[in-house]
PDB file of N, CA and C in Angstrom:
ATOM      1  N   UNK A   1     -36.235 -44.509  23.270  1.00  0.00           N
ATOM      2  CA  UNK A   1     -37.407 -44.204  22.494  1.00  0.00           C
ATOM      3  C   UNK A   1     -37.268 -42.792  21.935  1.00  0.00           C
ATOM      4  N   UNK A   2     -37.715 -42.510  20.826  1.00  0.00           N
ATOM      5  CA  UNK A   2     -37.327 -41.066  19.945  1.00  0.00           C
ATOM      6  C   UNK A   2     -38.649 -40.449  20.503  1.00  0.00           C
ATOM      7  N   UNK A   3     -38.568 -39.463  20.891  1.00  0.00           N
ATOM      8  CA  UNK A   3     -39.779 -38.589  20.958  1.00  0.00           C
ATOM      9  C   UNK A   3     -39.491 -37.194  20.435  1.00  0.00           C
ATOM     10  N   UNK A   4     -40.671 -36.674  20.404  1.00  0.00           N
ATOM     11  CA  UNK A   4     -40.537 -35.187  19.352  1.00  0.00           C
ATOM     12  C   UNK A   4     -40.060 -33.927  21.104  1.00  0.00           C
ATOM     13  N   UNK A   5     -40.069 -34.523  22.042  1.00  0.00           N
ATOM     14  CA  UNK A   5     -39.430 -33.197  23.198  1.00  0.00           C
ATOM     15  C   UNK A   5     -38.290 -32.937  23.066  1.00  0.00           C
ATOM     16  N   UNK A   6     -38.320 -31.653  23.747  1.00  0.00           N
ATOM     17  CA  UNK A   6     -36.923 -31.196  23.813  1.00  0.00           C
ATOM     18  C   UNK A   6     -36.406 -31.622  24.987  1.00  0.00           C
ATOM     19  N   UNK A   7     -34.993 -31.486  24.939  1.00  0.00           N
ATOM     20  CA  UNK A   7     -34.786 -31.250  26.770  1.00  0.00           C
ATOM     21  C   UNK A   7     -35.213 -30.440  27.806  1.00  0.00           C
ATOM     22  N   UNK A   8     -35.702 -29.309  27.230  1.00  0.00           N
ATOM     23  CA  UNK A   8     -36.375 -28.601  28.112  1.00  0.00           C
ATOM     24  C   UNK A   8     -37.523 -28.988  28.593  1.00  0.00           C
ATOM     25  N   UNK A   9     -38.487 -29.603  27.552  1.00  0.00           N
ATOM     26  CA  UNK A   9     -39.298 -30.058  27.332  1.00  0.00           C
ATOM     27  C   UNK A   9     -39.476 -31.153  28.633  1.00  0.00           C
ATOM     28  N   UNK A  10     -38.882 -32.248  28.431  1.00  0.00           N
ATOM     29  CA  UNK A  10     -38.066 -32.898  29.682  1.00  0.00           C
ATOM     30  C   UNK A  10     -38.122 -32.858  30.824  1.00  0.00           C
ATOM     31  N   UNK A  11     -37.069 -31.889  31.010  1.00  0.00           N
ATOM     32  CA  UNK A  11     -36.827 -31.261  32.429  1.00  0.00           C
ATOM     33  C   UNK A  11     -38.230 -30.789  32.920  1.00  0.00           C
ATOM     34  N   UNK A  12     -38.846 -29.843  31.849  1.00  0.00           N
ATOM     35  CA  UNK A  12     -39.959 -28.917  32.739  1.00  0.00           C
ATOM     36  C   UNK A  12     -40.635 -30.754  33.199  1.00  0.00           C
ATOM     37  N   UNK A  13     -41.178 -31.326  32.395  1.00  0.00           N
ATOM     38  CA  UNK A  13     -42.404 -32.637  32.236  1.00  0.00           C
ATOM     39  C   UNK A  13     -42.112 -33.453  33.567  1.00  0.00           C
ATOM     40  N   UNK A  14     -40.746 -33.402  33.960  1.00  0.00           N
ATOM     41  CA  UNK A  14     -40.203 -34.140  35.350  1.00  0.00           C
ATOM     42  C   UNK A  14     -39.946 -33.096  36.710  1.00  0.00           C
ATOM     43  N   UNK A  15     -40.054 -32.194  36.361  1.00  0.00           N
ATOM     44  CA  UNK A  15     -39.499 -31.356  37.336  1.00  0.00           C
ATOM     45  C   UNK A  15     -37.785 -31.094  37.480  1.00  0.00           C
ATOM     46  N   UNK A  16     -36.951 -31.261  36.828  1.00  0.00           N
ATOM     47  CA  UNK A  16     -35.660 -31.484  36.624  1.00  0.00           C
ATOM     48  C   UNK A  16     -34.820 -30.103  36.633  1.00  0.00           C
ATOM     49  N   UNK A  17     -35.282 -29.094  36.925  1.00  0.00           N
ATOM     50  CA  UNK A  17     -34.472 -28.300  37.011  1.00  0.00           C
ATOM     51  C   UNK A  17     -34.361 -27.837  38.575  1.00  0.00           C
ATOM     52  N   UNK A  18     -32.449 -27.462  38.562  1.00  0.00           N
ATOM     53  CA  UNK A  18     -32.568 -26.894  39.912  1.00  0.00           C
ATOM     54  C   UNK A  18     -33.241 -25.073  40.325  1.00  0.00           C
ATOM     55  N   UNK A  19     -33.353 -25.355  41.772  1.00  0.00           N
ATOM     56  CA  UNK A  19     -34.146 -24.730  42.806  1.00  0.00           C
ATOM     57  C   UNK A  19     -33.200 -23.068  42.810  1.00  0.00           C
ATOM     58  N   UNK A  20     -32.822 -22.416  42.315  1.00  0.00           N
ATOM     59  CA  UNK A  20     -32.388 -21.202  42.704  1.00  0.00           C
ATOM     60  C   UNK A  20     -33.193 -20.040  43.461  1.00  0.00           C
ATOM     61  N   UNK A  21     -34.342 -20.334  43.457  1.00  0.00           N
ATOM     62  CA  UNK A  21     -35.138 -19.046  43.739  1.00  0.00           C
ATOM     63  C   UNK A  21     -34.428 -18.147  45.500  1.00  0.00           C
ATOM     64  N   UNK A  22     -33.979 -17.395  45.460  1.00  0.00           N
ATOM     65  CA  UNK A  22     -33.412 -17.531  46.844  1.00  0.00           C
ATOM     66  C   UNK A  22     -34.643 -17.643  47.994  1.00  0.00           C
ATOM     67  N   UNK A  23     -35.807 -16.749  47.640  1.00  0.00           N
ATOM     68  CA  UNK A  23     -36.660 -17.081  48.528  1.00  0.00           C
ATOM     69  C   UNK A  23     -37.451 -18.177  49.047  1.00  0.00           C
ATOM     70  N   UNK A  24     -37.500 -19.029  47.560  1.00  0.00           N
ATOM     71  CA  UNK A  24     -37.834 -20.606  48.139  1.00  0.00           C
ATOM     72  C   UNK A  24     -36.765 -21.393  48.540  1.00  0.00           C
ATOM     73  N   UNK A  25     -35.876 -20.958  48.684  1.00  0.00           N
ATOM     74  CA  UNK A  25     -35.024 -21.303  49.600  1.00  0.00           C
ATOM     75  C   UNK A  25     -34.418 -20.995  50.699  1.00  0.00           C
ATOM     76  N   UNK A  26     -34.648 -20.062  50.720  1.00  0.00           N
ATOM     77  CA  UNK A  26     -35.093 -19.387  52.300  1.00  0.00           C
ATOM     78  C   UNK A  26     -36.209 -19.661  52.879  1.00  0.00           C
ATOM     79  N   UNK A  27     -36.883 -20.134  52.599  1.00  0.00           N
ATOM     80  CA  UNK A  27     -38.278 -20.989  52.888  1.00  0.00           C
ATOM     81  C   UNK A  27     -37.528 -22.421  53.323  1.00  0.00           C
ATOM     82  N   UNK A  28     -37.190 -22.976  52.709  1.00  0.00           N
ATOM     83  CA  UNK A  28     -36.376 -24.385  53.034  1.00  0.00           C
ATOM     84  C   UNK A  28     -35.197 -24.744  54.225  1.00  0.00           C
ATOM     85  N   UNK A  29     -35.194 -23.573  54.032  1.00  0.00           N
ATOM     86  CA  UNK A  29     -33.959 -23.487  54.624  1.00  0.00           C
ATOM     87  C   UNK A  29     -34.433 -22.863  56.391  1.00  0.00           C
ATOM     88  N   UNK A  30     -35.227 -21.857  56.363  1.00  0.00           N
ATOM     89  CA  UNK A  30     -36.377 -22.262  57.525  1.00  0.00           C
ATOM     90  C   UNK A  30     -36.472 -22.949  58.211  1.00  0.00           C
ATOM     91  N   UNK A  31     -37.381 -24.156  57.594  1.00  0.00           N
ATOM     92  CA  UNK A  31     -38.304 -24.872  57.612  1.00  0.00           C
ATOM     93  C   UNK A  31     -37.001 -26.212  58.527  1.00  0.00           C
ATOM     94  N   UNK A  32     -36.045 -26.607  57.439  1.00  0.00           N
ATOM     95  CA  UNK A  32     -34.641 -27.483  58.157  1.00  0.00           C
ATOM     96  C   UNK A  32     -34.645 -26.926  59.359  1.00  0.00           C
ATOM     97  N   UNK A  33     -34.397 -25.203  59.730  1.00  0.00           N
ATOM     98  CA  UNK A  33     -34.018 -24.693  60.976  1.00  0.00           C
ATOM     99  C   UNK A  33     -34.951 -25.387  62.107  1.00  0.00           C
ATOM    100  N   UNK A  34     -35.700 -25.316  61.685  1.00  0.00           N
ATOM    101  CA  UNK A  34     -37.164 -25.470  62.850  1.00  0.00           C
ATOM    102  C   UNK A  34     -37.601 -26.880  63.389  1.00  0.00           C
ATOM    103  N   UNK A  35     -36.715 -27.611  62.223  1.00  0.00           N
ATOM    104  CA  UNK A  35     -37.117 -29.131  62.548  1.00  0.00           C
ATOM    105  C   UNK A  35     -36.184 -29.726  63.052  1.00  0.00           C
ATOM    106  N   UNK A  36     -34.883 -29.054  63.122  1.00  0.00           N
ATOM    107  CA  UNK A  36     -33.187 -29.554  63.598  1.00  0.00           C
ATOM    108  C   UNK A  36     -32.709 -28.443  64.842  1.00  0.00           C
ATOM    109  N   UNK A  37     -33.814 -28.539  65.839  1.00  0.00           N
ATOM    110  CA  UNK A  37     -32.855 -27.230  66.639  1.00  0.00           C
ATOM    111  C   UNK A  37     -31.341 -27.975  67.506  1.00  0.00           C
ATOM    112  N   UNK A  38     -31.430 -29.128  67.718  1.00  0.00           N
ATOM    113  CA  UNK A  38     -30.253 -29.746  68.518  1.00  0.00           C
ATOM    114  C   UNK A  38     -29.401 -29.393  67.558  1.00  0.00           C
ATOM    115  N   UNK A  39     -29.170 -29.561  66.037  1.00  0.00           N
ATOM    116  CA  UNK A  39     -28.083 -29.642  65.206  1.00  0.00           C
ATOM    117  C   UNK A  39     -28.246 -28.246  65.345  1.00  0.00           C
ATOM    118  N   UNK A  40     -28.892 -26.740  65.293  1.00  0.00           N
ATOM    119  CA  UNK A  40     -28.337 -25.320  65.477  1.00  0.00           C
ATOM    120  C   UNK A  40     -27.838 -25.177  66.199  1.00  0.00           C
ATOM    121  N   UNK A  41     -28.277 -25.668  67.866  1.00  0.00           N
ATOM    122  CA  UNK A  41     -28.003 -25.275  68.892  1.00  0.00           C
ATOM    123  C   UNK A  41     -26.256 -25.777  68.563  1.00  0.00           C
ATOM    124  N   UNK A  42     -26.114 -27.302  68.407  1.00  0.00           N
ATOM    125  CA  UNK A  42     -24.615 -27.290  68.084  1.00  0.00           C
ATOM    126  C   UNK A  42     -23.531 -26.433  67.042  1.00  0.00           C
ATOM    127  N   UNK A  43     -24.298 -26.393  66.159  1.00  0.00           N
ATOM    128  CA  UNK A  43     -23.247 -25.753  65.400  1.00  0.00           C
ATOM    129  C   UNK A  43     -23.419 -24.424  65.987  1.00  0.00           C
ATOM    130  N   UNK A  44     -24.067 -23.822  66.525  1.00  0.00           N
ATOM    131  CA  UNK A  44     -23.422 -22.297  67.112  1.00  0.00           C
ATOM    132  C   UNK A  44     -23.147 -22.580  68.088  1.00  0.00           C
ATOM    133  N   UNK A  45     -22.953 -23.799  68.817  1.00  0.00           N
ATOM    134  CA  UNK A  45     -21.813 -23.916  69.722  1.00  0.00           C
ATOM    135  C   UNK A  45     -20.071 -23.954  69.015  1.00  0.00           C
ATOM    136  N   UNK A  46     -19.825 -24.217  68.068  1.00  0.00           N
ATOM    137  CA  UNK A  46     -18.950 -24.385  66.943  1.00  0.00           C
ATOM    138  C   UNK A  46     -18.879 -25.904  66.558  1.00  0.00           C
ATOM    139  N   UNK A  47     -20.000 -26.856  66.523  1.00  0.00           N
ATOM    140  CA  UNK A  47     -19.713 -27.640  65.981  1.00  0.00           C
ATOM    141  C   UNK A  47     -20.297 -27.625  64.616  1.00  0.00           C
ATOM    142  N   UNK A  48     -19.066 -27.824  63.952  1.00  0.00           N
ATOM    143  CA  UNK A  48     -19.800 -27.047  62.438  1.00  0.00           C
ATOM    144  C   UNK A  48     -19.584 -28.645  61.774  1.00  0.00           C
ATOM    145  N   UNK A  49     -19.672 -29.804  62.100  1.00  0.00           N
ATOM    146  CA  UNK A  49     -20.147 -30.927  61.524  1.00  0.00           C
ATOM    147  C   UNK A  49     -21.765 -30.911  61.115  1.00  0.00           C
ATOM    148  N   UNK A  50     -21.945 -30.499  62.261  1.00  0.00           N
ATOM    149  CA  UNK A  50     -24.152 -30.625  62.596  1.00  0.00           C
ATOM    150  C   UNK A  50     -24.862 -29.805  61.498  1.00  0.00           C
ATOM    151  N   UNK A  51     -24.082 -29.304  60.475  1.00  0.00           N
ATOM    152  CA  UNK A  51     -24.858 -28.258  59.732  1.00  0.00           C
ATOM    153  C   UNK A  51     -25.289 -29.581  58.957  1.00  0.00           C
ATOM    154  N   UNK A  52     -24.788 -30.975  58.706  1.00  0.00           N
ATOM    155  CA  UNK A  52     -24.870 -31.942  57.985  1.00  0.00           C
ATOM    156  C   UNK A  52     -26.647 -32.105  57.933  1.00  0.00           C
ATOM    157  N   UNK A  53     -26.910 -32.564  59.162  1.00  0.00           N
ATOM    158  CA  UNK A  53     -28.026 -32.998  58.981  1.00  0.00           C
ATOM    159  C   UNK A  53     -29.145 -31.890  58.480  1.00  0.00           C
ATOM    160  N   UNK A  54     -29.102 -30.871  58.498  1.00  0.00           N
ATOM    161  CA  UNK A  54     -29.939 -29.639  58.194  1.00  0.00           C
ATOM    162  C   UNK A  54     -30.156 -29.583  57.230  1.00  0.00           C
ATOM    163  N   UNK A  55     -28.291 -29.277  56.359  1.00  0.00           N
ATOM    164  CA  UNK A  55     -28.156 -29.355  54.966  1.00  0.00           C
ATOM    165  C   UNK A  55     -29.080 -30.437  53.882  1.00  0.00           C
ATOM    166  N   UNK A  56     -29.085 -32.075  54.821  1.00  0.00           N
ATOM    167  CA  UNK A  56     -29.715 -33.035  54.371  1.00  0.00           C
ATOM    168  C   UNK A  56     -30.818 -32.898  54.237  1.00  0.00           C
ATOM    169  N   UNK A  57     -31.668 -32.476  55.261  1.00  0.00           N
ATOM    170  CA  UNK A  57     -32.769 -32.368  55.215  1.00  0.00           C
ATOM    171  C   UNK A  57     -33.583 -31.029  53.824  1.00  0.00           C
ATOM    172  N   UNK A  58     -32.689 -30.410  53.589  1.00  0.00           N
ATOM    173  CA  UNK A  58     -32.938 -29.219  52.819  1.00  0.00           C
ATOM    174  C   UNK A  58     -32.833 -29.603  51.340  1.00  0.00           C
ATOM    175  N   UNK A  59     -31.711 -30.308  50.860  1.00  0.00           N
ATOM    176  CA  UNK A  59     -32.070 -31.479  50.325  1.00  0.00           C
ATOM    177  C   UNK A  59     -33.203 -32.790  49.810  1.00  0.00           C
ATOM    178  N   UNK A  60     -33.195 -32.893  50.863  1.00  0.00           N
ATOM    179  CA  UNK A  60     -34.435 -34.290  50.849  1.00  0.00           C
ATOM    180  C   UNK A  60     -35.811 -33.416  50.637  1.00  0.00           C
ATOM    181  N   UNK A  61     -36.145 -32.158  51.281  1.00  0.00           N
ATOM    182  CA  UNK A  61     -37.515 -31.584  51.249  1.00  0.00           C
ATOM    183  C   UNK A  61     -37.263 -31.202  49.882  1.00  0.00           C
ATOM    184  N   UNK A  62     -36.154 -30.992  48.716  1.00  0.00           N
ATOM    185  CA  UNK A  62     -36.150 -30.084  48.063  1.00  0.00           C
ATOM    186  C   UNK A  62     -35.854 -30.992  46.802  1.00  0.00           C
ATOM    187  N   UNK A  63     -36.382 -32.304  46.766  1.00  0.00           N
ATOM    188  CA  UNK A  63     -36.119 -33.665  46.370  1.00  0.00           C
ATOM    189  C   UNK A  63     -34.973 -33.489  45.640  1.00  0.00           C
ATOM    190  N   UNK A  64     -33.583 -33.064  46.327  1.00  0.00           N
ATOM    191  CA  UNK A  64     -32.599 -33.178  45.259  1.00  0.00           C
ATOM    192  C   UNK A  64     -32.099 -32.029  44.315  1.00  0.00           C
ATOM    193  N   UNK A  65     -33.086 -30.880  44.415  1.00  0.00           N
ATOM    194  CA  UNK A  65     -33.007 -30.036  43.182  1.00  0.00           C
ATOM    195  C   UNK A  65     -32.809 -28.917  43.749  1.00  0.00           C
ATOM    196  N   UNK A  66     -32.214 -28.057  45.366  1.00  0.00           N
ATOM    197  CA  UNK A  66     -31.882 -26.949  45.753  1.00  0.00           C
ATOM    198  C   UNK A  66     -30.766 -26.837  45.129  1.00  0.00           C
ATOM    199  N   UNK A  67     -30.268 -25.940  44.956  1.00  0.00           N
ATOM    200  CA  UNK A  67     -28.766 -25.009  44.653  1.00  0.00           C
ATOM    201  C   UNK A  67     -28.384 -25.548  46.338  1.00  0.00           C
ATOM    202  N   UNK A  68     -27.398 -26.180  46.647  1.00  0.00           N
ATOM    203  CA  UNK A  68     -26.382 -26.221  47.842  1.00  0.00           C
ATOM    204  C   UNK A  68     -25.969 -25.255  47.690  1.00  0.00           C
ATOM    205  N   UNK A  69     -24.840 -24.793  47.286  1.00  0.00           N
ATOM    206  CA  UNK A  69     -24.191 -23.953  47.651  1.00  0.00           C
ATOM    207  C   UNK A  69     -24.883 -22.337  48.119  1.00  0.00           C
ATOM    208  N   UNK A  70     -25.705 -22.044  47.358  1.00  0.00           N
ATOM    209  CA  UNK A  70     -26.559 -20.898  47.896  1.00  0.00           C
ATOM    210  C   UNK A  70     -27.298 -21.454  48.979  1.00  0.00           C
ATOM    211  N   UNK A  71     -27.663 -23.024  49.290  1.00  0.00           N
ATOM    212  CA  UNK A  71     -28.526 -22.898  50.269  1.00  0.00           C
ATOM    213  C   UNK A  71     -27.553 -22.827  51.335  1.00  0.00           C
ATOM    214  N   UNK A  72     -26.652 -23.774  51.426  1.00  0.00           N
ATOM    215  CA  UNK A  72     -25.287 -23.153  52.865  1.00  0.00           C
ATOM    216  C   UNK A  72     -25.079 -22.450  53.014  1.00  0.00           C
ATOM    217  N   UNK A  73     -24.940 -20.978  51.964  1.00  0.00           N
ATOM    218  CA  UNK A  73     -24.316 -19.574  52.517  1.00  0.00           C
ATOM    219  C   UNK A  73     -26.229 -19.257  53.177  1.00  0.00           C
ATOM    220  N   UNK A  74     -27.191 -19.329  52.855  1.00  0.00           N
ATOM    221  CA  UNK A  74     -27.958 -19.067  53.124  1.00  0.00           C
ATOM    222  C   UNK A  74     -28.032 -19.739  54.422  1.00  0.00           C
ATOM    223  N   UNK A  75     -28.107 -20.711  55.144  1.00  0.00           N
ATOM    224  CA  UNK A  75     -28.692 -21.367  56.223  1.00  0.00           C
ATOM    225  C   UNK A  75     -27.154 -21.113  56.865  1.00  0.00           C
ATOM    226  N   UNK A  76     -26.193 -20.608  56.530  1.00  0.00           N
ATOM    227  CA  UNK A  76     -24.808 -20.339  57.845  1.00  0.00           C
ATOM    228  C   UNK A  76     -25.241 -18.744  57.877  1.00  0.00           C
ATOM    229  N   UNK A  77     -25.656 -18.067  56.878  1.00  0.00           N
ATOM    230  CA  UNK A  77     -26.275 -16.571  57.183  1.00  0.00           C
ATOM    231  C   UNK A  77     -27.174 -16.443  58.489  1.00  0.00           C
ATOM    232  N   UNK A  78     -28.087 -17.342  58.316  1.00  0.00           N
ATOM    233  CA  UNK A  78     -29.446 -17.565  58.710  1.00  0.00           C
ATOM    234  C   UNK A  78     -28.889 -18.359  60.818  1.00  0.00           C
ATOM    235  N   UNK A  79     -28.076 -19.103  60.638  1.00  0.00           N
ATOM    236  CA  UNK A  79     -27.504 -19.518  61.928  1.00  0.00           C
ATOM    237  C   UNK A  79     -26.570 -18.531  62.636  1.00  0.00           C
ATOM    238  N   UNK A  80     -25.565 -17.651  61.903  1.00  0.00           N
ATOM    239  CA  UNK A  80     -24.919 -16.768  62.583  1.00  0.00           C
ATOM    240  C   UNK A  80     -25.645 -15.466  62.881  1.00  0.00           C
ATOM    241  N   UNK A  81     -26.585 -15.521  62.462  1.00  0.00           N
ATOM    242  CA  UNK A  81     -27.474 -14.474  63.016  1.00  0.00           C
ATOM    243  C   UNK A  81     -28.245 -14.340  64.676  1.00  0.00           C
TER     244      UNK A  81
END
């Protein structure tokens, strides 16, 4: 269907752009911590598989649209601490 939007237009109307803000993602990234302590407690044992489910969850709260890669350096910051 032709419509007169832009893509921006778009994106904003759906929510379609990704999540960079670092602080709302440090918020997210939180929030995973608090709800996954078995998967922290493991991965700072060194099982560094368990960051999986965290990561997922950060994800799923973030329907899809976090920056990964800033949110992993952020939530392995946030665990080696």
């Amino acid at each position: 269907k032709n419509t007169n939007l832009t893509a921006n237009d778009i994106a904003n109307k759906y929510n379609l752009y990704q999540i960079n803000d670092e602080k709302r993602i440090t918020e997210l990234v939180s929030e995973a911590i608090k709800n996954n302590p078995k998967a922290c407690e493991d991965y700072r044992k060194g099982k560094k598989s368990s960051i999986g489910p965290i990561m997922g969850e950060i994800h799923r709260t973030s329907n899809g649209l976090v920056n990964q890669k800033l949110a992993a350096e952020i939530l392995e910051i946030k665990l080696n601490s």
